[in-house]
N, C-alpha and C. Protein backbone atom coordinates (compact mmCIF):
# COMPACT_ATOMS: atom_id res chain seq x y z
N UNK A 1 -18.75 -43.72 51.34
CA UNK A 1 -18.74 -43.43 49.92
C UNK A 1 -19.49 -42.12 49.65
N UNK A 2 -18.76 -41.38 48.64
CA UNK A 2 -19.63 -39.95 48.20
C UNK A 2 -19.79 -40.21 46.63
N UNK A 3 -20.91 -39.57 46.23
CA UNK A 3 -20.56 -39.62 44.76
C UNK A 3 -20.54 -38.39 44.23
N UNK A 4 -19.69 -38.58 43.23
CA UNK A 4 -19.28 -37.46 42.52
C UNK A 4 -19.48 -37.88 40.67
N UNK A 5 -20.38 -37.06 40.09
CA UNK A 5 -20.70 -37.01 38.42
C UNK A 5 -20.78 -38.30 38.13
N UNK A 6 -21.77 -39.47 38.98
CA UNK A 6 -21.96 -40.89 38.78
C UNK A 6 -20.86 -41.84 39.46
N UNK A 7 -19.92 -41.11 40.42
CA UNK A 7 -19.11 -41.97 39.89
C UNK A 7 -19.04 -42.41 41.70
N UNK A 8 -18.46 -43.07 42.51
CA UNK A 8 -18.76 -43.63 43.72
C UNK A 8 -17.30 -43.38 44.47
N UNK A 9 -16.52 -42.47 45.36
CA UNK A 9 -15.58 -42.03 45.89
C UNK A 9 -15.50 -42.48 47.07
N UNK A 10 -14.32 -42.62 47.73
CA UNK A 10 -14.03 -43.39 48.97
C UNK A 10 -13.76 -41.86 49.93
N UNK A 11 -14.30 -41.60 51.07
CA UNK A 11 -13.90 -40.43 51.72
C UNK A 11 -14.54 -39.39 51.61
N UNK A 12 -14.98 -38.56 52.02
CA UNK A 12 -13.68 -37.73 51.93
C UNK A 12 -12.82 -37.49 53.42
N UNK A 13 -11.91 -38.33 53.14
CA UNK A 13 -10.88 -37.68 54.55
C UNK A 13 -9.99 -36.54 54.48
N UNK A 14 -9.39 -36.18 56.10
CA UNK A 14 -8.99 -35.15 56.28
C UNK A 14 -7.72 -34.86 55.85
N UNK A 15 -7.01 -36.40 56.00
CA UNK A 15 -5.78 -36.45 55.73
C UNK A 15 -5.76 -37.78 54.98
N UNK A 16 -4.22 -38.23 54.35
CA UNK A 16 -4.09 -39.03 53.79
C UNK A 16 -3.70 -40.56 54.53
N UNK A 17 -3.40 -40.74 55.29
CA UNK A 17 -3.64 -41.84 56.36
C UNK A 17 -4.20 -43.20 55.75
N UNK A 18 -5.35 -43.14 55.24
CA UNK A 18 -6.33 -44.00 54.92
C UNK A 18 -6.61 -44.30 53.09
N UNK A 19 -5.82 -43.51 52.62
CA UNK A 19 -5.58 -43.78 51.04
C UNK A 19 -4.33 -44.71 50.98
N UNK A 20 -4.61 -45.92 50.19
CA UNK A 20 -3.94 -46.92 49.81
C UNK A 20 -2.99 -46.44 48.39
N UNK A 21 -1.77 -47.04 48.32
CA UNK A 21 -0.76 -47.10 47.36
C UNK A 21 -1.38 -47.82 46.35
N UNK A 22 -2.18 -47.33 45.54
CA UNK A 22 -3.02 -47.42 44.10
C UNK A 22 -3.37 -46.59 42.83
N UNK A 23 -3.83 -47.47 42.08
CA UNK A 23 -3.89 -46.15 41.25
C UNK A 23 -5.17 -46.10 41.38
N UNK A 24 -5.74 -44.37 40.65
CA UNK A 24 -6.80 -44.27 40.42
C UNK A 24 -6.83 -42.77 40.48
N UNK A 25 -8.10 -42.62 40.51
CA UNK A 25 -8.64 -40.88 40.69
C UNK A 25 -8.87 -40.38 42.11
N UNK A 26 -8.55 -38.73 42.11
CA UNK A 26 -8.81 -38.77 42.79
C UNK A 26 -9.51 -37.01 43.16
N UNK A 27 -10.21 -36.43 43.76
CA UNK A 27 -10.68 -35.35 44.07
C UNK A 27 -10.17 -34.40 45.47
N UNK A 28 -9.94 -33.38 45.15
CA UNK A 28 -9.73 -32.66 46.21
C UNK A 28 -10.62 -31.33 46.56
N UNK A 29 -11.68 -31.68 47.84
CA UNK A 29 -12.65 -31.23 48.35
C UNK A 29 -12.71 -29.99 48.92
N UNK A 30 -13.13 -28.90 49.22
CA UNK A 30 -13.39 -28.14 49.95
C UNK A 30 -14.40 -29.02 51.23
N UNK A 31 -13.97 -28.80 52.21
CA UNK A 31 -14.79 -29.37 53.37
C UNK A 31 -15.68 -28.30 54.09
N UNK A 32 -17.18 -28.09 54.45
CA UNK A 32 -17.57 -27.37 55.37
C UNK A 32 -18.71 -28.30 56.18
N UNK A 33 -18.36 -28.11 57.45
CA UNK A 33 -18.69 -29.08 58.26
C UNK A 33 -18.58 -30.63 58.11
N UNK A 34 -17.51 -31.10 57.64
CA UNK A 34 -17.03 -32.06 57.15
C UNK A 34 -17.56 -32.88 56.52
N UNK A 35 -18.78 -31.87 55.11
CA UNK A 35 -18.92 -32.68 54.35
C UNK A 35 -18.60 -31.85 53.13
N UNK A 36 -18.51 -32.14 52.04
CA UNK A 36 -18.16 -31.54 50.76
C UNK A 36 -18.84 -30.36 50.43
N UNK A 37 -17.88 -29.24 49.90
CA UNK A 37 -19.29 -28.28 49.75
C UNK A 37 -18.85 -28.18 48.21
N UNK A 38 -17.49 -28.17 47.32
CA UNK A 38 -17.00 -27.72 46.42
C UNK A 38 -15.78 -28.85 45.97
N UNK A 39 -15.47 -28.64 44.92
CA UNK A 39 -14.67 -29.33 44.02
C UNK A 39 -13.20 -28.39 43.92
N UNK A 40 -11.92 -28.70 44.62
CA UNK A 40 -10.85 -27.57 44.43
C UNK A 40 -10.04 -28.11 43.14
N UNK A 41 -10.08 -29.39 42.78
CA UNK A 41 -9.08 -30.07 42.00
C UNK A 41 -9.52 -31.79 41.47
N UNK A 42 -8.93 -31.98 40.17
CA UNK A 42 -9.69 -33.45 40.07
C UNK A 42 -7.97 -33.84 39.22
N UNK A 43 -8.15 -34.80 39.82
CA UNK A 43 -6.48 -35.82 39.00
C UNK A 43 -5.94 -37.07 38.99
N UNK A 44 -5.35 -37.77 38.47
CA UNK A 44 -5.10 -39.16 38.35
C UNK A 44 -3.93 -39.51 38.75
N UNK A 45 -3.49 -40.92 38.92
CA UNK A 45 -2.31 -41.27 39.71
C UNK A 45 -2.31 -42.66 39.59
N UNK A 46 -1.02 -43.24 39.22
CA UNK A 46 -0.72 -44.38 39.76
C UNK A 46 -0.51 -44.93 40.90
N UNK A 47 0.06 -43.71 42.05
CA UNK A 47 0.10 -44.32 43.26
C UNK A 47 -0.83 -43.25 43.99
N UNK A 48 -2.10 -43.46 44.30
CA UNK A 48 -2.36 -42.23 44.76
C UNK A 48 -1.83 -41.91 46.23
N UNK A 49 -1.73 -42.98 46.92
CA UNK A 49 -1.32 -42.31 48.42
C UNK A 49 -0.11 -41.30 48.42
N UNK A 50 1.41 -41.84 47.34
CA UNK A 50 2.42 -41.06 47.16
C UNK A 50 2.09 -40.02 46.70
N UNK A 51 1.01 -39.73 45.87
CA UNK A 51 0.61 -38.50 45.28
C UNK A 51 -0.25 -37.65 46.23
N UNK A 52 -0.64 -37.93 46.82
CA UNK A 52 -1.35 -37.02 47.66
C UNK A 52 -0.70 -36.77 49.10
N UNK A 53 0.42 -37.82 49.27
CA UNK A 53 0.77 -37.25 51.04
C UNK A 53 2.42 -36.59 50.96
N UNK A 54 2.84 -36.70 49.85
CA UNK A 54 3.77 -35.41 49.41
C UNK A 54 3.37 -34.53 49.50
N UNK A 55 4.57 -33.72 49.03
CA UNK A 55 4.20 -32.06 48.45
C UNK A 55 3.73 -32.23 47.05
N UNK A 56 2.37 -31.88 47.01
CA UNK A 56 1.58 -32.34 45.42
C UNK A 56 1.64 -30.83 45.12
N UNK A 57 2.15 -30.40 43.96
CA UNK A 57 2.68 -29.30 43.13
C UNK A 57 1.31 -28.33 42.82
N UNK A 58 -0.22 -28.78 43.60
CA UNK A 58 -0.92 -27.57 43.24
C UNK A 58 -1.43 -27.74 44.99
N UNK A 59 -0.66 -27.75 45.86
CA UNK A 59 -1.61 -27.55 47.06
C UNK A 59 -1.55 -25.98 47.27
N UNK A 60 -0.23 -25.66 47.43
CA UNK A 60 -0.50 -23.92 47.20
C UNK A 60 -1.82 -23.57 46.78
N UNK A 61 -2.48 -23.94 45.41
CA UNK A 61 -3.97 -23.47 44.78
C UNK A 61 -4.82 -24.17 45.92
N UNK A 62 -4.79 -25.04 46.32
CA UNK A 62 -5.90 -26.17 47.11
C UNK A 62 -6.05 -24.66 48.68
N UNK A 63 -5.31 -24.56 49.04
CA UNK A 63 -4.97 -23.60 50.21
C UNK A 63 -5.71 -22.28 49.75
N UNK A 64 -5.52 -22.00 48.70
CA UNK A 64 -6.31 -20.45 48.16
C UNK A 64 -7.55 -20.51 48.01
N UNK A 65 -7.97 -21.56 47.34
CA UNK A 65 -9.49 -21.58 47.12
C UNK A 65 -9.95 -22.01 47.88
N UNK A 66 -9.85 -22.95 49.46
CA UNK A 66 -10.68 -24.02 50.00
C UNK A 66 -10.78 -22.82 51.33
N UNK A 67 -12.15 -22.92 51.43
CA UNK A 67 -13.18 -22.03 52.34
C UNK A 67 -13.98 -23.19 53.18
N UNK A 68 -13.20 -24.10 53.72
CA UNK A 68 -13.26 -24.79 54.84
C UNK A 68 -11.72 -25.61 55.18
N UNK A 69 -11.89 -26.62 55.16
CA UNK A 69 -11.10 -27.59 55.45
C UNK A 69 -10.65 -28.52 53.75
N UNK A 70 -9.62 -28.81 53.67
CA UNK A 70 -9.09 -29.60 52.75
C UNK A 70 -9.64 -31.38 52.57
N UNK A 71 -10.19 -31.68 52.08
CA UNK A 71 -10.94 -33.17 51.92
C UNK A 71 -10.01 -33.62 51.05
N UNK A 72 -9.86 -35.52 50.83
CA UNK A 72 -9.68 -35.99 49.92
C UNK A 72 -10.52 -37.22 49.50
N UNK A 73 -10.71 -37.45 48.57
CA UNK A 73 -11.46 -38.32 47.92
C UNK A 73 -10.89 -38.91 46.75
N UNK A 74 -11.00 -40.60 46.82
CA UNK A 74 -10.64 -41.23 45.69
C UNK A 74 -11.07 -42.44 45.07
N UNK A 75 -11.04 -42.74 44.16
CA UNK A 75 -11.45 -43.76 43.62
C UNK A 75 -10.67 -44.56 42.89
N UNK A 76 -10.51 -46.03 43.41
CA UNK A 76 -9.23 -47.08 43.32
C UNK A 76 -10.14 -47.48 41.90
N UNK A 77 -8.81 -48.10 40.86
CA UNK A 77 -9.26 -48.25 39.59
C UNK A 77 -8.11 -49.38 39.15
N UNK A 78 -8.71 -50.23 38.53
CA UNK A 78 -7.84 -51.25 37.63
C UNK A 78 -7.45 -52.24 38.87
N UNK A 79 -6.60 -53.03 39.25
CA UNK A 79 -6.48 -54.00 40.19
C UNK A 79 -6.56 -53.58 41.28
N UNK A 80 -7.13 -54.56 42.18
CA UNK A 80 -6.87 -54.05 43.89
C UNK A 80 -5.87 -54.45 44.25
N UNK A 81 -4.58 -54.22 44.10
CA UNK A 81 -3.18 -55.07 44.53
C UNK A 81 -2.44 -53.96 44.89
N UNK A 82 -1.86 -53.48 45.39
CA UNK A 82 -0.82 -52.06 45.44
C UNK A 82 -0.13 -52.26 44.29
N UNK A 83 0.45 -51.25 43.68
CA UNK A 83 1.56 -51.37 42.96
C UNK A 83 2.76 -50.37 42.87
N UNK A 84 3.14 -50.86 44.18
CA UNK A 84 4.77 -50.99 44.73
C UNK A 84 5.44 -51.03 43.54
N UNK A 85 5.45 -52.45 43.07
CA UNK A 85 6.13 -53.00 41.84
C UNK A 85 6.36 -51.53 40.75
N UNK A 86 5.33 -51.09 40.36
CA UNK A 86 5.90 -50.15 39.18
C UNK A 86 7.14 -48.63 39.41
N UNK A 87 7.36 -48.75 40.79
CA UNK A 87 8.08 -47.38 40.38
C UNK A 87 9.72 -47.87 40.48
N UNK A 88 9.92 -49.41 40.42
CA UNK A 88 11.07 -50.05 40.27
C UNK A 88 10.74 -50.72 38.75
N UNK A 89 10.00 -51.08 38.07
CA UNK A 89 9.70 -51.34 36.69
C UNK A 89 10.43 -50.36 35.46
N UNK A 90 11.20 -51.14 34.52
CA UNK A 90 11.53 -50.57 33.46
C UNK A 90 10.10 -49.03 33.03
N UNK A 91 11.16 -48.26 32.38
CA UNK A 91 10.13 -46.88 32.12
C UNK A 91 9.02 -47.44 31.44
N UNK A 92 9.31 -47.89 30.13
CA UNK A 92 8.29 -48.81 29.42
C UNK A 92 7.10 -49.10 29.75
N UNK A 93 7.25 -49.74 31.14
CA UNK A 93 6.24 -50.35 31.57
C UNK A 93 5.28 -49.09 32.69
N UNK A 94 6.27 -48.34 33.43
CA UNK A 94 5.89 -47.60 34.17
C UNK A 94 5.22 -46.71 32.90
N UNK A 95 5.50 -46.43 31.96
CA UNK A 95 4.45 -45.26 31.13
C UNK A 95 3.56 -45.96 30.23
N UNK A 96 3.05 -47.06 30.43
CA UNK A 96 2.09 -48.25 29.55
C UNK A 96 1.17 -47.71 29.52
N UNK A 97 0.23 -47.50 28.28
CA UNK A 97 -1.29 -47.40 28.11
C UNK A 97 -1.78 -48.46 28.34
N UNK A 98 -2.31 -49.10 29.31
CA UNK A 98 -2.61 -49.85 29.45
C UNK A 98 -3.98 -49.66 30.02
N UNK A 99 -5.32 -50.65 30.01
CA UNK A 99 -6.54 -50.90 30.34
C UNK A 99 -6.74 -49.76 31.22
N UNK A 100 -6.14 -49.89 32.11
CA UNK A 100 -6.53 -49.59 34.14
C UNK A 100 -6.49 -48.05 33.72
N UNK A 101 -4.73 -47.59 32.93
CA UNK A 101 -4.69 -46.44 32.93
C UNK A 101 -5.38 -45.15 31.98
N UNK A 102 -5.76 -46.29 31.37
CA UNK A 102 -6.92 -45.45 30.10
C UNK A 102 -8.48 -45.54 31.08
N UNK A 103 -9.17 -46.36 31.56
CA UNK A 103 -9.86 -46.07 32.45
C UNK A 103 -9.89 -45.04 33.22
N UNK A 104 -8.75 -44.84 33.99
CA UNK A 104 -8.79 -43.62 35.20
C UNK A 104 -8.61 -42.02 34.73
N UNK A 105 -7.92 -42.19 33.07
CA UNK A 105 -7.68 -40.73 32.39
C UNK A 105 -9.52 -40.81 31.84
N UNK A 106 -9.73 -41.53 31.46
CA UNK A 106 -11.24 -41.14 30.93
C UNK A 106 -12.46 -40.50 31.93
N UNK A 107 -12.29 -41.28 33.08
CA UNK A 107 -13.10 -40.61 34.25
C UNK A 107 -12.61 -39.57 34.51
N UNK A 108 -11.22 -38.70 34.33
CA UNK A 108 -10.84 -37.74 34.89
C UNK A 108 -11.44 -36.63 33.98
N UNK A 109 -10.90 -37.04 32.69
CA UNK A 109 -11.50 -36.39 31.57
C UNK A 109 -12.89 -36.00 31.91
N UNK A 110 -13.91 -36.88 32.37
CA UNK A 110 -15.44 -36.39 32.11
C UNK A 110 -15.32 -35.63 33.43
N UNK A 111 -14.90 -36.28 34.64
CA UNK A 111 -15.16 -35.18 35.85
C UNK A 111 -15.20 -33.85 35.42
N UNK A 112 -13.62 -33.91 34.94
CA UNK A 112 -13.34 -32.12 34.03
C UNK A 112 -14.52 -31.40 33.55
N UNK A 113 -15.10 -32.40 32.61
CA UNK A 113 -15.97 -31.63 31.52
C UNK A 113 -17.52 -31.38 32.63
N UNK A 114 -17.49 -32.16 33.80
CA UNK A 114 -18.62 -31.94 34.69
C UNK A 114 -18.41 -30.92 35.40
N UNK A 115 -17.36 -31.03 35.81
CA UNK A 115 -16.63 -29.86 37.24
C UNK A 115 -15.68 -28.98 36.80
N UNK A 116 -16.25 -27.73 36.97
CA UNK A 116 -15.24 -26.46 36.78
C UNK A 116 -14.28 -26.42 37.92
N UNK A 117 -13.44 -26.84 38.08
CA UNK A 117 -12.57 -26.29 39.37
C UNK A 117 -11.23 -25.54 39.36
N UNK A 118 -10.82 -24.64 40.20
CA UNK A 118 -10.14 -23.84 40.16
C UNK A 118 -8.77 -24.19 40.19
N UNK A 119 -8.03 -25.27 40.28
CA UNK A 119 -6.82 -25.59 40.20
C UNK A 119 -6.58 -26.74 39.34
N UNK A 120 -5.85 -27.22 38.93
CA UNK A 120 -5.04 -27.86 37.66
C UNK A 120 -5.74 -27.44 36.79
N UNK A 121 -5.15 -27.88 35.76
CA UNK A 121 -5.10 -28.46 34.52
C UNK A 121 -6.16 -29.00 33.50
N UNK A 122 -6.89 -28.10 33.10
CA UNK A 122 -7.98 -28.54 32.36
C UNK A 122 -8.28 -28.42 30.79
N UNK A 123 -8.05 -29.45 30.05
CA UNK A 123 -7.97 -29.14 28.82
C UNK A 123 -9.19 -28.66 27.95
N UNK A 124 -10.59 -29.06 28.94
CA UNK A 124 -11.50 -28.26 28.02
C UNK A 124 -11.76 -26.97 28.66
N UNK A 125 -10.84 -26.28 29.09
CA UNK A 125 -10.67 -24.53 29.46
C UNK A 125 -10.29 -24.20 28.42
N UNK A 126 -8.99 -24.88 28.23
CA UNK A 126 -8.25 -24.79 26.76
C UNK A 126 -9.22 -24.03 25.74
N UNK A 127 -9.46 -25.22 25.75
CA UNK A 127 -10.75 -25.53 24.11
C UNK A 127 -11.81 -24.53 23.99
N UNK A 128 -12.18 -24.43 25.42
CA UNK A 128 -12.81 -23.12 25.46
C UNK A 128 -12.50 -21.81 25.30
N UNK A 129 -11.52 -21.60 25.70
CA UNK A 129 -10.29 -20.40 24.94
C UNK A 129 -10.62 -19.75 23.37
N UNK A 130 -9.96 -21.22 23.16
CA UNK A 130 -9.95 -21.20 21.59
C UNK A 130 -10.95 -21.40 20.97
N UNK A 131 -11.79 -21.34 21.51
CA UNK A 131 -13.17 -21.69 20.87
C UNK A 131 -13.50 -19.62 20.25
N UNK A 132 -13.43 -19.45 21.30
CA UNK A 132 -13.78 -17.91 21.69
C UNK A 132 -12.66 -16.99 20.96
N UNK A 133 -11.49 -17.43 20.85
CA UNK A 133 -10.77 -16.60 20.27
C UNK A 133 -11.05 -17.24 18.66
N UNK A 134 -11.36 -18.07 18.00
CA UNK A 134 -11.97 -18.65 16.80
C UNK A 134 -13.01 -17.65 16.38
N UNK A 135 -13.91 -17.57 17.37
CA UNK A 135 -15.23 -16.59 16.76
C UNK A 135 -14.77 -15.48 17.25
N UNK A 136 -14.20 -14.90 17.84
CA UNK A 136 -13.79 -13.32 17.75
C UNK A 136 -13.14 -13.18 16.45
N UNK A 137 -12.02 -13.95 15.90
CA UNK A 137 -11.04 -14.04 14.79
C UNK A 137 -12.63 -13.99 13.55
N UNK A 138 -13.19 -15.13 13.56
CA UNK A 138 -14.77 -15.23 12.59
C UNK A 138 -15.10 -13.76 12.57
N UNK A 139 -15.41 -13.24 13.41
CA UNK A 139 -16.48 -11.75 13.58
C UNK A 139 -15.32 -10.66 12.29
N UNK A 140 -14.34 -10.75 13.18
CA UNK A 140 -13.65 -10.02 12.40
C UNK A 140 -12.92 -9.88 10.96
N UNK A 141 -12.48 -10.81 10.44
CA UNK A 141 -11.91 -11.36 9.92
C UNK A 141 -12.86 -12.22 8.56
N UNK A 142 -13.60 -12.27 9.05
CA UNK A 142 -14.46 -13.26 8.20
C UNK A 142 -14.37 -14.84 8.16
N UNK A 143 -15.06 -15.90 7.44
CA UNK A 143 -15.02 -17.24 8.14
C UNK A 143 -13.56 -17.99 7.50
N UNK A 144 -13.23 -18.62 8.19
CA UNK A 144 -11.50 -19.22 8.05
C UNK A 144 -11.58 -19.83 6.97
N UNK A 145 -10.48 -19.47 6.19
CA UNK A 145 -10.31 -20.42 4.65
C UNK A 145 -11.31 -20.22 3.81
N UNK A 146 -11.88 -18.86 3.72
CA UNK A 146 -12.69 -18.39 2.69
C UNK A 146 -11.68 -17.42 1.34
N UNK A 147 -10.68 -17.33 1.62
CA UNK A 147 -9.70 -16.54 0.56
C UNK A 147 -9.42 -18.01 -0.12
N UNK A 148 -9.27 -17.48 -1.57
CA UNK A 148 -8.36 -17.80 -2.56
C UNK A 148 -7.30 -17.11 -3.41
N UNK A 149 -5.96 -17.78 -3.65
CA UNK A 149 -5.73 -17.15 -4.71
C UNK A 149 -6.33 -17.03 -6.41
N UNK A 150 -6.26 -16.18 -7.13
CA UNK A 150 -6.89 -16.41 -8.60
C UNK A 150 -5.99 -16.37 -9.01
């Protein structure tokens, strides 16, 4: 087990071999001397083993930034049962808000807001954006929704 921003991770292995067909979170490591030195990526999954021993759509980035070896790390969430079952399940069910899956987006969420990392998808980059282009627009412009008509 490693921990990462409180939270208790299985691995980090080299390859995917040893990640179970589950859902949950999961991290992708920079390795030096096969222990963690850096954070390349943080993301969620219903199945994580299928998700990680494919072609996962940001390893290209994982390959650019990682200045050792590629780690993975994850953390199983909501039942310990595989679930096989859902990718034959009506859509419905396969896209359910449900308990497990609001759990594993919330931990991903805070990792985010803990860990800057250089590949996916981060919505408080976003926010940070716009935060900055808000007060540049303020400086200039003056403060938002201060005009009226008379």
């Amino acid at each position: 087990m490693t921990e990462f921003g409180g939270y208790n991770f299985e691995g980090p292995y080299q390859n995917t071999d040893q990640i179970q067909l589950r859902q949950g979170v999961y991290l992708i490591v920079c390795l030096v001397d096969a222990q963690p030195h850096c954070i390349l990526d943080i993301g969620t999954s219903g199945q994580l083993e299928k998700r990680l021993s494919g072609h996962h759509d940001r390893q290209d980035c994982w390959r650019e930034n990682v200045h050792g070896e590629i780690g993975y790390c994850v953390m199983y969430t909501g039942s310990s049962t595989d679930v096989h079952y859902r990718e034959h399940a009506p859509p419905t069910i396969r896209k359910s808000n449900d308990n497990d899956t609001k759990e594993r987006l919330l931990i991903e969420d805070e990792l985010q807001w803990k860990y800057d990392v250089p590949c996916g998808s981060n919505h408080w980059k976003q926010k940070e954006k716009a935060i900055a282009r808000y007060n540049s627009y303020e400086q200039l412009f003056g403060p938002r929704g201060h005009e009226e008509l008379h």
